[in-house]
Protein backbone atom coordinates (compact mmCIF):
# COMPACT_ATOMS: atom_id res chain seq x y z
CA UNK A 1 -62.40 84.51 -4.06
CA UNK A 2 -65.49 82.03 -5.07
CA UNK A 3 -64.06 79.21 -3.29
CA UNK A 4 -66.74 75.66 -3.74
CA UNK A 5 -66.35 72.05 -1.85
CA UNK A 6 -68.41 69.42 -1.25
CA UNK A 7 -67.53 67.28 -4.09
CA UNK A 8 -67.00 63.75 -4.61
CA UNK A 9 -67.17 59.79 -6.37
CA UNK A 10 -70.90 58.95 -5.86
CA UNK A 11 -73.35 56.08 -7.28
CA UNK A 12 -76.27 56.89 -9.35
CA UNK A 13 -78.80 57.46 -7.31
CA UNK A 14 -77.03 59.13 -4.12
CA UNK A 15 -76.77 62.98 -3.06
CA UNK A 16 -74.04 65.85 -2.82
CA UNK A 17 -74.43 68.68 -0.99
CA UNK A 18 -71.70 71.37 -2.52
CA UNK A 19 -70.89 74.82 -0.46
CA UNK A 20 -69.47 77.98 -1.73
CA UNK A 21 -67.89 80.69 0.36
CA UNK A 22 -67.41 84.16 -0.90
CA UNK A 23 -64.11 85.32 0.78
CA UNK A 24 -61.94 87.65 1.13
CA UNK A 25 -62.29 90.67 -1.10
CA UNK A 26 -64.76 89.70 -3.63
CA UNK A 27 -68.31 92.09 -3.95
CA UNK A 28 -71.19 92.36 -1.23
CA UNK A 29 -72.55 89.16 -1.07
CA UNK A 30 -75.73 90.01 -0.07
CA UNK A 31 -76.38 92.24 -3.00
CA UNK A 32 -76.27 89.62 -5.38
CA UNK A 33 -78.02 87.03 -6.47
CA UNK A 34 -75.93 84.14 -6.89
CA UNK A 35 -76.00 81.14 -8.74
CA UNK A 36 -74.51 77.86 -9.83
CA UNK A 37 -72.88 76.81 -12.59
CA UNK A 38 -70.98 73.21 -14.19
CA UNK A 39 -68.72 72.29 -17.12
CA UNK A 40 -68.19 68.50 -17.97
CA UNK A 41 -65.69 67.24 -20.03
CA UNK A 42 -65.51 68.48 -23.63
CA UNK A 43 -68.27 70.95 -23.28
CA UNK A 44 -68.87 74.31 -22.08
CA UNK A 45 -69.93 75.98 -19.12
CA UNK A 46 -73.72 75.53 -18.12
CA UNK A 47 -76.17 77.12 -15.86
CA UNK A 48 -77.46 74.97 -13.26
CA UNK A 49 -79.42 77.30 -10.84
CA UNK A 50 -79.60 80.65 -8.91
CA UNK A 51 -81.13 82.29 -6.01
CA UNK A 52 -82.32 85.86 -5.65
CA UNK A 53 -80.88 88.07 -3.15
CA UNK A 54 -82.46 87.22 -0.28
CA UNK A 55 -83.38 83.91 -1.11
CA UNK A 56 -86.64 83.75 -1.81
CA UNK A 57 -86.87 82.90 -5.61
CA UNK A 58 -84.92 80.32 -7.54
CA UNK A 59 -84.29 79.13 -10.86
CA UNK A 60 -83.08 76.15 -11.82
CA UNK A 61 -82.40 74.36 -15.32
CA UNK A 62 -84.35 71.49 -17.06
CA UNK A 63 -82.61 68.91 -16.63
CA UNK A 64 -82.34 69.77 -12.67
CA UNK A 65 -85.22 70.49 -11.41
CA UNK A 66 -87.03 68.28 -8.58
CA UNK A 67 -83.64 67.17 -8.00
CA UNK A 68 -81.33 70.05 -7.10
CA UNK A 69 -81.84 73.00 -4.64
CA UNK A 70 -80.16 75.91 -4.41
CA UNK A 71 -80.22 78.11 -1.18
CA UNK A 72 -77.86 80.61 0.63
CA UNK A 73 -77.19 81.79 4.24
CA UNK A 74 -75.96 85.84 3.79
CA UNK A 75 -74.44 85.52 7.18
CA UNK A 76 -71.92 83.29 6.18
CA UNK A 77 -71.31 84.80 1.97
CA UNK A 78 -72.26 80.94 1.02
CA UNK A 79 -74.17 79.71 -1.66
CA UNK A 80 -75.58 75.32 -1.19
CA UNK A 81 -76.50 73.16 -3.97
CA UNK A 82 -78.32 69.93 -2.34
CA UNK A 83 -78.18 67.68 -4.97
CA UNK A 84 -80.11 64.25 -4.98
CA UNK A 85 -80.87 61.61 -7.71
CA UNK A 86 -77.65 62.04 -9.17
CA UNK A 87 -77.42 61.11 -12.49
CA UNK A 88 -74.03 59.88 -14.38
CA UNK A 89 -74.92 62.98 -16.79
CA UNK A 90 -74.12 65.53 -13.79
CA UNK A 91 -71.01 64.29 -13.84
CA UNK A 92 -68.84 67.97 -13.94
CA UNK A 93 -66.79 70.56 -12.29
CA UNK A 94 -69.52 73.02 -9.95
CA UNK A 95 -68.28 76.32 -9.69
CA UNK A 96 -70.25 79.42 -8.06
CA UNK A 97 -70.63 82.81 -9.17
CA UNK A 98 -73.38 85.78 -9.70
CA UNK A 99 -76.12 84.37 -10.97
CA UNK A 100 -76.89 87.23 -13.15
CA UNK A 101 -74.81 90.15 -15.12
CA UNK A 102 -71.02 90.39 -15.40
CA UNK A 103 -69.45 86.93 -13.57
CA UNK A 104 -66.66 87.63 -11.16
CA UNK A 105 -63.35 85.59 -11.18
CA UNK A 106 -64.00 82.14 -11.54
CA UNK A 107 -62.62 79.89 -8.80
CA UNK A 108 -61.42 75.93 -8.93
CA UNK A 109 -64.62 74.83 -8.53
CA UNK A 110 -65.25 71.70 -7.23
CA UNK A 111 -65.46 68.11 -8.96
CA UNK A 112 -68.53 65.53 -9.14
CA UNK A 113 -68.33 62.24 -10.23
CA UNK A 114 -71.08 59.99 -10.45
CA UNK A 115 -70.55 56.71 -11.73
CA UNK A 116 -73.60 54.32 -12.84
C-alpha cells in the first residue's frame, strides 16, 4: 500500500515535508516514476509533481513551482514532497502514486492545513 505522513495545521508562510512509503506488496518501486498528487475540499484530484525513475527529472505544476520539491530515495520505496511558502490555497489531502500511466490503489493520504 501507498501509505503518506507528514501532514499537519501550519501558518501561511511555513513548510511541510510529507513522506510516502511504498509497502508491502505494491509494484517495483524503482521502476516507476512516481508522483504526487492533492484533492481539497469540493474539487477533484490534482497533480502536484513527479519524479522520474531514478530521480533525476521532475515536474511540477504551476501553481507549485519554486516552492515544492519532489525527490525519492529507491532504497527505502519513498517518495518526499518539501513543501515551503505554504499558501492557504494548498490547503488538501496529499496522496502518492505513479506519476504516470494506470494509478495503483489509492491510499489515505495525508491532510494539510494551512491557515492564513
Amino acid at each position: 500500500q501507498l501509505q503518506a505522513s507528514g501532514g499537519g495545521l501550519v501558518q501561511a508562510g511555513e513548510s511541510l515535508r510529507l513522506s510516502c512509503v511504498a509497502s508491502g506488496r505494491t509494484f517495483d518501486f524503482s521502476d516507476y516514476g512516481m508522483g504526487w498528487f492533492r484533492q481539497a475540499p469540493g474539487k477533484e484530484r490534482e497533480f502536484v509533481a513527479a519524479v522520474t525513475m531514478t530521480g533525476d527529472i521532475t515536474y511540477n505544476e504551476d501553481s507549485v513551482k519554486g516552492r515544492f520539491t519532489i525527490s525519492r530515495d529507491n532504497a527505502k520505496n519513498t517518495v518526499y514532497l518539501q513543501m515551503n511558502s505554504l499558501k492557504p490555497e494548498d490547503t488538501a489531502v496529499y496522496y502518492c502514486n505513479k506519476g504516470w500511466g494506470q494509478p495503483y490503489i489509492w491510499g489515505q493520504g495525508t491532510q494539510v492545513t494551512v491557515s492564513s
